[in-house]
N, C-alpha and C. Protein backbone atom coordinates (compact mmCIF):
# COMPACT_ATOMS: atom_id res chain seq x y z
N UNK A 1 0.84 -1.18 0.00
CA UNK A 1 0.00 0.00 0.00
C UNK A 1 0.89 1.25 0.00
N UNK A 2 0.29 2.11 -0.71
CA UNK A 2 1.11 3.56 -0.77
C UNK A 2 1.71 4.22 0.40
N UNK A 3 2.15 4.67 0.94
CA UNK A 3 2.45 5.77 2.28
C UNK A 3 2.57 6.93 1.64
N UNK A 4 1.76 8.24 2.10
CA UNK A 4 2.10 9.13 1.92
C UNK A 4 1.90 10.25 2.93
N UNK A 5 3.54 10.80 2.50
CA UNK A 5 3.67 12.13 3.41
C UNK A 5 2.54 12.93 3.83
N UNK A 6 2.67 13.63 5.22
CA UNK A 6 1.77 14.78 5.42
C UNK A 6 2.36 15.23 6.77
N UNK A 7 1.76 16.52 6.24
CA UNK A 7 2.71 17.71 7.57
C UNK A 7 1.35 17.82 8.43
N UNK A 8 1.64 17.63 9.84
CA UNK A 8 0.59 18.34 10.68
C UNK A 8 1.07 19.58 11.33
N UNK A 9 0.32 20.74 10.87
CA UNK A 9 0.66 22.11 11.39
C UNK A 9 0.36 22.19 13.03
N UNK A 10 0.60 23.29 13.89
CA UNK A 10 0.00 23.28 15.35
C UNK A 10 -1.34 23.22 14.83
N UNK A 11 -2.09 24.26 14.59
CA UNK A 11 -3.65 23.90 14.59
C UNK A 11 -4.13 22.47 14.75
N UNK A 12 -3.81 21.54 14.11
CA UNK A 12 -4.18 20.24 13.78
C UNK A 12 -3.69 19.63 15.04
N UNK A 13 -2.46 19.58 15.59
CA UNK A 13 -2.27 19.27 16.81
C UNK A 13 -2.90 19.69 17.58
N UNK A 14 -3.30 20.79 17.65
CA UNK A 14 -3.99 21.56 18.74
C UNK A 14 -5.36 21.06 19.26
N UNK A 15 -5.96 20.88 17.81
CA UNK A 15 -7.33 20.25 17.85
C UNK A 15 -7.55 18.62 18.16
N UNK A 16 -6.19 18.15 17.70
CA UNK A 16 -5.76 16.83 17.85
C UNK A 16 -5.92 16.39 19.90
N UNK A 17 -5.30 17.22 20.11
CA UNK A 17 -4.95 17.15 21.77
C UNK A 17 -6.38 17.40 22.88
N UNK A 18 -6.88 19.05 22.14
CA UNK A 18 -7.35 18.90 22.61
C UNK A 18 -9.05 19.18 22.49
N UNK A 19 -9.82 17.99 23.13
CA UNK A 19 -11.15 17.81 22.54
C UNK A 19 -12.40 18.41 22.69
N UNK A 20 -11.67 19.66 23.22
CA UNK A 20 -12.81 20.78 23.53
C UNK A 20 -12.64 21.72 21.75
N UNK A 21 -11.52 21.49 21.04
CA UNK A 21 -11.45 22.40 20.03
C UNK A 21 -12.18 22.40 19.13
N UNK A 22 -12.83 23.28 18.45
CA UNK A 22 -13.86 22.92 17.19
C UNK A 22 -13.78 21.83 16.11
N UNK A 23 -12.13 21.52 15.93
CA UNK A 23 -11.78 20.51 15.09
C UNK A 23 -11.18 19.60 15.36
N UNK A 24 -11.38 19.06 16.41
CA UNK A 24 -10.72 17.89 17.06
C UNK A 24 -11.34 16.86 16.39
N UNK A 25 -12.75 16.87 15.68
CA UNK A 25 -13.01 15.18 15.67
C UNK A 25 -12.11 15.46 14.30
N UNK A 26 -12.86 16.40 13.41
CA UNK A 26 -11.83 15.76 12.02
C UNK A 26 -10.51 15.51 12.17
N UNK A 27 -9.90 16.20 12.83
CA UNK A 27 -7.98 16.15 12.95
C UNK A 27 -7.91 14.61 13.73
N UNK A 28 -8.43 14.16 14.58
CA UNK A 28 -8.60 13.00 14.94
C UNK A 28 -8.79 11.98 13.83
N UNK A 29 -9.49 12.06 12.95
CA UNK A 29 -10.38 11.36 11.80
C UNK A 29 -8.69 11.21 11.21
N UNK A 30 -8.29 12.10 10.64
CA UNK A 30 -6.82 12.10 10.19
C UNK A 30 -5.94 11.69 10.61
N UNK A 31 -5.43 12.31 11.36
CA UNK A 31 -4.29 11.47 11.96
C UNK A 31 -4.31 10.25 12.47
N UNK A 32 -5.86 9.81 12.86
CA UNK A 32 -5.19 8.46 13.47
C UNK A 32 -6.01 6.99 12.28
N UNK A 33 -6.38 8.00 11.08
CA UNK A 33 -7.06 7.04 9.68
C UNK A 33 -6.24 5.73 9.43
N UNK A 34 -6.80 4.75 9.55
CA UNK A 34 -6.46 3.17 9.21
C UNK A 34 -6.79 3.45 7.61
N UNK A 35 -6.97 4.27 6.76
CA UNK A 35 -8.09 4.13 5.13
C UNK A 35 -6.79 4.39 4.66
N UNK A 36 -5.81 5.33 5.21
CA UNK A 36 -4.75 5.72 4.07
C UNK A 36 -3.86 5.10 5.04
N UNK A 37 -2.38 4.97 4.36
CA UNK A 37 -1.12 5.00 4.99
C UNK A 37 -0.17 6.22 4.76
N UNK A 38 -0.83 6.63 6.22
CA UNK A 38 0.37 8.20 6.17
C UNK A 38 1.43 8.16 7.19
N UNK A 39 2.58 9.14 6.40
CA UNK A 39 3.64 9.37 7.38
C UNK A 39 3.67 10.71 7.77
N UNK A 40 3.66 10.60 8.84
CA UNK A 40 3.29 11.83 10.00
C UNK A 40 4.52 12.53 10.07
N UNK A 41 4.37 13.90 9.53
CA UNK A 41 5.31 14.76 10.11
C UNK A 41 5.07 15.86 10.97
N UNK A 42 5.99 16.33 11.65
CA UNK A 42 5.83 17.97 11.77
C UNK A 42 7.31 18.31 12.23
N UNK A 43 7.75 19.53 12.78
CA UNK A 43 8.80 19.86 12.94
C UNK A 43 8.96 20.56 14.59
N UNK A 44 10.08 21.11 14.69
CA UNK A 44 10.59 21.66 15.99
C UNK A 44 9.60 22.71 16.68
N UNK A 45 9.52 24.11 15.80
CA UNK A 45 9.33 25.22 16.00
C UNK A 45 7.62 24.78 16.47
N UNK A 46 6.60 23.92 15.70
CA UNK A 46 5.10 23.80 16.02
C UNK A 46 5.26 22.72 16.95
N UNK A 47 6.34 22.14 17.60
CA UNK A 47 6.07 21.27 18.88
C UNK A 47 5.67 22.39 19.95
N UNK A 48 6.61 23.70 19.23
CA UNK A 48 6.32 24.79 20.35
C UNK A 48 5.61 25.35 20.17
N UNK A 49 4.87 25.83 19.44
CA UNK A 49 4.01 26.18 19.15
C UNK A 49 2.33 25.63 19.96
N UNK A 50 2.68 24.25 19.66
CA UNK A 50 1.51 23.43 20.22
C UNK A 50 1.74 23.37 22.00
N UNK A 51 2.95 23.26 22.09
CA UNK A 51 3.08 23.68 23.69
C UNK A 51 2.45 24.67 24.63
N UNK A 52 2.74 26.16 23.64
CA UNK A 52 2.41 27.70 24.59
C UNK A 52 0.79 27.13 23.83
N UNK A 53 0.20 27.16 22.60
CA UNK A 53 -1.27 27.05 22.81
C UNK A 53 -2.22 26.43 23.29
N UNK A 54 -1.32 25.04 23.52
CA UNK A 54 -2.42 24.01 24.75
C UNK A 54 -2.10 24.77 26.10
N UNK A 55 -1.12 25.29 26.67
CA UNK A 55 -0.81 25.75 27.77
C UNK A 55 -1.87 27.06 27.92
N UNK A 56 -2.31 27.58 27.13
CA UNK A 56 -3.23 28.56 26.93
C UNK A 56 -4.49 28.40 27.07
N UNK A 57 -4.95 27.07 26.43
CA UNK A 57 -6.18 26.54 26.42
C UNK A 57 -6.29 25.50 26.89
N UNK A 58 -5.36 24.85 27.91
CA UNK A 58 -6.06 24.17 28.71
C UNK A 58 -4.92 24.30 29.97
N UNK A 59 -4.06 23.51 30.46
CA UNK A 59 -3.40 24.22 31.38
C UNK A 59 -1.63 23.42 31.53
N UNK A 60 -1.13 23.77 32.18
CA UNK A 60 0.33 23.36 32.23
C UNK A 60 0.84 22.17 32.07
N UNK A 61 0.13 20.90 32.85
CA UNK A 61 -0.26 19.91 32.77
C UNK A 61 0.09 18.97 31.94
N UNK A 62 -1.29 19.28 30.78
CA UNK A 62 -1.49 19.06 30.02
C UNK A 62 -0.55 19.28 28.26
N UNK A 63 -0.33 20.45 28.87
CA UNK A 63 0.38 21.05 27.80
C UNK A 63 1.89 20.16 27.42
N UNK A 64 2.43 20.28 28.84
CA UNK A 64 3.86 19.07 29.19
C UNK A 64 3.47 18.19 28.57
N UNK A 65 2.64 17.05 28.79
CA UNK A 65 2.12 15.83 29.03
C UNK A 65 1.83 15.68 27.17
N UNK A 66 0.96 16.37 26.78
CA UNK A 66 1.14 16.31 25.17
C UNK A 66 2.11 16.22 24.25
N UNK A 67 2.84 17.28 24.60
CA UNK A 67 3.96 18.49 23.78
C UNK A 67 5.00 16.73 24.11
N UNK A 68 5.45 16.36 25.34
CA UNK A 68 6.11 15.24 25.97
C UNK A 68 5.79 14.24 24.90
N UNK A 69 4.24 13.82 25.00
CA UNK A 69 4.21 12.57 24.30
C UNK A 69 4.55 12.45 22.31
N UNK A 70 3.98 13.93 22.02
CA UNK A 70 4.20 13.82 20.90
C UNK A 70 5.91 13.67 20.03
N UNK A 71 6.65 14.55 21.17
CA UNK A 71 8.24 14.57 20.71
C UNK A 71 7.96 12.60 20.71
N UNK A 72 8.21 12.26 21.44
CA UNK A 72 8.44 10.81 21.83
C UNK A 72 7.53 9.73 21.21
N UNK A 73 6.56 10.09 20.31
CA UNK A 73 5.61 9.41 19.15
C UNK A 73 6.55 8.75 18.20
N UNK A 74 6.41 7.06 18.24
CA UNK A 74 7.16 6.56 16.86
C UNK A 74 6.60 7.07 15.47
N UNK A 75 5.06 7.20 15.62
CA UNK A 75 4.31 7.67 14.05
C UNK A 75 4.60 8.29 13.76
N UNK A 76 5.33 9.79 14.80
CA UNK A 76 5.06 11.20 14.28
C UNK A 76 6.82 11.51 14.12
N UNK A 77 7.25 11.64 12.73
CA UNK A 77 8.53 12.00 13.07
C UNK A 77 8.60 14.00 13.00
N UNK A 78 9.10 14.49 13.92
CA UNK A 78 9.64 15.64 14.28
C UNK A 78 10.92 16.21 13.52
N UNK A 79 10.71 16.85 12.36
CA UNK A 79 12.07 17.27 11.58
C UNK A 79 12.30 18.80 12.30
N UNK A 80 13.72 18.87 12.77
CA UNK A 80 14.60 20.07 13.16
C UNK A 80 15.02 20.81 11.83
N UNK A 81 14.39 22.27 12.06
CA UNK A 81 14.47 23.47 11.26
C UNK A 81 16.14 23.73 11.37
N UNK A 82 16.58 24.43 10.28
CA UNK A 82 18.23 24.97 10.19
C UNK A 82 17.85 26.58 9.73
N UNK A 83 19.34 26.77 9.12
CA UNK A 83 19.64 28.30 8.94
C UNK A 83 19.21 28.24 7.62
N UNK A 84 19.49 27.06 7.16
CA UNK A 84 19.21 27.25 5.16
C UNK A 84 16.79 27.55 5.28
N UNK A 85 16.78 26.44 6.40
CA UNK A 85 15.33 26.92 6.29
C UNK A 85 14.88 28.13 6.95
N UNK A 86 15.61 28.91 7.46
CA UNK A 86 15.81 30.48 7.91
C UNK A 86 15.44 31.30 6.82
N UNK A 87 16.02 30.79 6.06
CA UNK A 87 16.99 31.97 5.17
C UNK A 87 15.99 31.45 3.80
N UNK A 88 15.28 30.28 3.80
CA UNK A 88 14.47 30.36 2.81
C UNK A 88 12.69 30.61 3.41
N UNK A 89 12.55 30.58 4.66
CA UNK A 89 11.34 31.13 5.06
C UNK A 89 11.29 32.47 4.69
N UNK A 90 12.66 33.15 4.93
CA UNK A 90 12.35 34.16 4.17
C UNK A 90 12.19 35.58 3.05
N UNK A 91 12.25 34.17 1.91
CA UNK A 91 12.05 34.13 0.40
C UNK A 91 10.42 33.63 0.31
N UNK A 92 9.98 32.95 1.34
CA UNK A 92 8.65 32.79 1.02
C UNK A 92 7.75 33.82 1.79
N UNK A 93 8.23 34.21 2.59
CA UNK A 93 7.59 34.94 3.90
C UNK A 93 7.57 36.65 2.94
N UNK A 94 8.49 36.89 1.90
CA UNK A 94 8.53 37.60 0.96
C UNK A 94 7.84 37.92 0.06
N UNK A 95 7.57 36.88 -0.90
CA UNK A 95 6.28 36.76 -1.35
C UNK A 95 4.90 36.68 -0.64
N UNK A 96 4.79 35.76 0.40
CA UNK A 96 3.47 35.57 1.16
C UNK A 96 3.79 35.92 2.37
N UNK A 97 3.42 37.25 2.66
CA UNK A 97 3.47 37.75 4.15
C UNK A 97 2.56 36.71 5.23
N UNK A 98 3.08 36.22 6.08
CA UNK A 98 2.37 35.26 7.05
C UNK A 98 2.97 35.35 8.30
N UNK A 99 2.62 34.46 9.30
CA UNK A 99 3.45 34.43 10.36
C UNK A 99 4.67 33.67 10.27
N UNK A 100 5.39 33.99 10.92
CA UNK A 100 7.12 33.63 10.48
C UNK A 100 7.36 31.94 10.78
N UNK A 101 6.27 31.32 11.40
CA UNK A 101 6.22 29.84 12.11
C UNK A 101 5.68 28.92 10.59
N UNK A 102 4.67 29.35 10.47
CA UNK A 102 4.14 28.97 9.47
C UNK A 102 4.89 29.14 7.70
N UNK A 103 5.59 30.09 7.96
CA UNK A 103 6.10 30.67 6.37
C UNK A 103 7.49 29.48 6.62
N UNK A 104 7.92 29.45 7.88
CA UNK A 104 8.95 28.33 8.04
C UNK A 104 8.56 26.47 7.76
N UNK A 105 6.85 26.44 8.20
CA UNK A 105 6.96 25.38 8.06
C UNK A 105 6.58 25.03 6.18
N UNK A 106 6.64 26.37 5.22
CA UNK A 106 6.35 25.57 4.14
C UNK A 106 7.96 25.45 3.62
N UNK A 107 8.85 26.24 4.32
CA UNK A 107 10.25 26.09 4.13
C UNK A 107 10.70 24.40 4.46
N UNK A 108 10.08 23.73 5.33
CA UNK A 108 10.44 22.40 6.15
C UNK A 108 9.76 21.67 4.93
N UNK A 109 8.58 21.76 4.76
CA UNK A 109 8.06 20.77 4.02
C UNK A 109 8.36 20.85 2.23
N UNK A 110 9.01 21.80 2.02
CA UNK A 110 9.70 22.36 0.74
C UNK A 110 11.29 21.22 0.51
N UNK A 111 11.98 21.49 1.80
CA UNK A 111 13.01 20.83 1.47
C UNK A 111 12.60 18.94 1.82
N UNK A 112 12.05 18.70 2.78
CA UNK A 112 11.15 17.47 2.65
C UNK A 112 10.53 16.60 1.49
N UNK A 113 10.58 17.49 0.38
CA UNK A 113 9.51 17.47 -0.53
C UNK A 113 7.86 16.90 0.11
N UNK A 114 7.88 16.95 0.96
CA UNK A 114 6.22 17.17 1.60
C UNK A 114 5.44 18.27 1.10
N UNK A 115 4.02 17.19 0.13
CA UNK A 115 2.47 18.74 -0.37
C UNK A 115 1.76 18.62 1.02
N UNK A 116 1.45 17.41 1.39
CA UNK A 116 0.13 17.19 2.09
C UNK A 116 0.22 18.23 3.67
N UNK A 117 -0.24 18.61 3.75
CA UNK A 117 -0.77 20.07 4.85
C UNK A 117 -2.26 19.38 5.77
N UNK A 118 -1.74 19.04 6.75
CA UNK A 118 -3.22 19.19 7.77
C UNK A 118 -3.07 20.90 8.25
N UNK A 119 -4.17 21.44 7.90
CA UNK A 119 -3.48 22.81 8.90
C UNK A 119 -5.64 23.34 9.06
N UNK A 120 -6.05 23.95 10.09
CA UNK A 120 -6.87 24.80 10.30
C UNK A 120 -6.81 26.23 10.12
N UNK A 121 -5.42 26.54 9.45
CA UNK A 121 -5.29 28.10 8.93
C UNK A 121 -5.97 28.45 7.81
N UNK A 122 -6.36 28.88 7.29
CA UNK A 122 -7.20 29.23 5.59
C UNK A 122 -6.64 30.14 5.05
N UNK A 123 -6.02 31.23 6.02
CA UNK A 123 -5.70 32.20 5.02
C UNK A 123 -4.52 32.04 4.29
N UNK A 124 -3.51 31.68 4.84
CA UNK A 124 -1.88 31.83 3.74
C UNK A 124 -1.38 30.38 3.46
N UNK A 125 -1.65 29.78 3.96
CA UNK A 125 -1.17 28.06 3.26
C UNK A 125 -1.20 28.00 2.09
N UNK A 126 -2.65 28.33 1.66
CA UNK A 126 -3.27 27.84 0.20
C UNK A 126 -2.79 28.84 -1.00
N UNK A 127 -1.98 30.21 -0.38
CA UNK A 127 -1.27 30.98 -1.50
C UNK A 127 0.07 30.26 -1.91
N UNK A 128 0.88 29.39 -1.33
CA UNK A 128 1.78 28.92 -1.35
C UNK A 128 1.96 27.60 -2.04
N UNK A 129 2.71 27.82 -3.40
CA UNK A 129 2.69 27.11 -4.35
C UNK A 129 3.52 25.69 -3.79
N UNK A 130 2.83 24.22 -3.78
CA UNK A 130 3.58 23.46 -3.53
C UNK A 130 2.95 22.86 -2.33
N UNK A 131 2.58 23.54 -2.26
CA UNK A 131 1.40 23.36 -0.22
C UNK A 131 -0.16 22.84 -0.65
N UNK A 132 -0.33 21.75 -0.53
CA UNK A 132 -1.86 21.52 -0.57
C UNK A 132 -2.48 21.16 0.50
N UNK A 133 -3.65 21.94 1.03
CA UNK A 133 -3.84 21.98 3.00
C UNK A 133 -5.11 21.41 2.76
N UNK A 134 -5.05 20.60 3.47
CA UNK A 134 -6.41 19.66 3.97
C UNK A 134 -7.40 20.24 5.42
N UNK A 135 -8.55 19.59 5.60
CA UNK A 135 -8.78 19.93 6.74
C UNK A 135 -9.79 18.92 7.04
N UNK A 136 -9.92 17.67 6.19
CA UNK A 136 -10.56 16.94 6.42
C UNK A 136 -10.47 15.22 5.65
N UNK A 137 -10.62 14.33 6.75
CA UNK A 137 -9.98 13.16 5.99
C UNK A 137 -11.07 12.96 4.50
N UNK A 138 -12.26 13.08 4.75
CA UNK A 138 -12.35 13.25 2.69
C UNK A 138 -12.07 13.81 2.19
N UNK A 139 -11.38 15.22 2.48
CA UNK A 139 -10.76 16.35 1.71
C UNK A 139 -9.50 15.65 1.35
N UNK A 140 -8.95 14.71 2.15
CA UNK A 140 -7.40 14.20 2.22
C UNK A 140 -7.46 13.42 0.89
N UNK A 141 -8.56 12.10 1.02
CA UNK A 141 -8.88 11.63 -0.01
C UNK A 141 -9.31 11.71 -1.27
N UNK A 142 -9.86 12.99 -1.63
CA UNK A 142 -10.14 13.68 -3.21
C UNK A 142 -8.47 13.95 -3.52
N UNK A 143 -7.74 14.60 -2.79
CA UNK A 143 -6.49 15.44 -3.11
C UNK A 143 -5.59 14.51 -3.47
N UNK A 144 -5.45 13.24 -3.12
CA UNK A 144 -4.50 12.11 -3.33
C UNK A 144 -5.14 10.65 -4.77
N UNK A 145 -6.67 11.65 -4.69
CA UNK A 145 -7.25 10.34 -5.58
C UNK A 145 -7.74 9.17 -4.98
N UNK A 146 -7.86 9.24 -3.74
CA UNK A 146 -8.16 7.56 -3.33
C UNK A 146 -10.13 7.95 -2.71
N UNK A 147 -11.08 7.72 -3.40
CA UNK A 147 -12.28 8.45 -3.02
C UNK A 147 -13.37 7.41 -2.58
């Protein structure tokens, strides 16, 4: 069976963790889908990311206890950002003004060659050539062809 790549942004974690969020069941539906074979990514900078926003919305705890389990996830591999993805966030962050976390992670999934995007952002993902953002496991499935 196929495996294919996909980036989970914080949002998707966020909603992933935690199940008070508006999109927890779909990000759930995704990430933990038996229908496809995906390989789970995300990177450094949205472990932290997902850290200070669960710590926000729900409490310290919790936030550890997630942020903890996810570094330490065999599914989910965690790719570490460099200076070359510095320095090309921002060449994209140039063209598509965004937040500097996000303009980095299409820098991560650029040199990755990773399209697939779980993200709950709408506004700047989808300007970014090369980035195709999902937000739902049938959305996942039209985009890859498997329906």
């Amino acid at each position: 069976m196929k495996k294919y790549d996909i980036f989970l942004d914080a949002s998707a974690l966020v909603a992933y963790f935690n199940i008070e969020d508006e999109f927890h069941k779909v990000a759930t539906e995704i990430i933990d889908t038996e229908q496809i074979n995906l390989n789970l990514y995300t990177c450094d900078v949205t472990v932290l990311e997902l850290q200070y926003v669960l710590w926000k919305k729900t409490d310290l705890p919790t936030a550890i206890d997630k942020t903890l389990g996810l570094v330490e996830a065999k599914d989910v591999t965690v790719l570490v950002s460099d200076i070359d993805d510095i320095l090309s966030e921002l060449e994209i962050f140039k063209l598509h003004p965004m937040p500097s976390f996000d303009a980095l992670i299409c820098s991560i999934m650029s040199r990755q060659g990773i399209e697939l995007l779980v993200s709950f952002d709408r506004e700047h993902f989808d300007a970014v050539n090369g980035i195709v953002r999902v937000e739902s496991l049938k959305e996942l499935k039209v985009k890859i062809g498997k329906k």
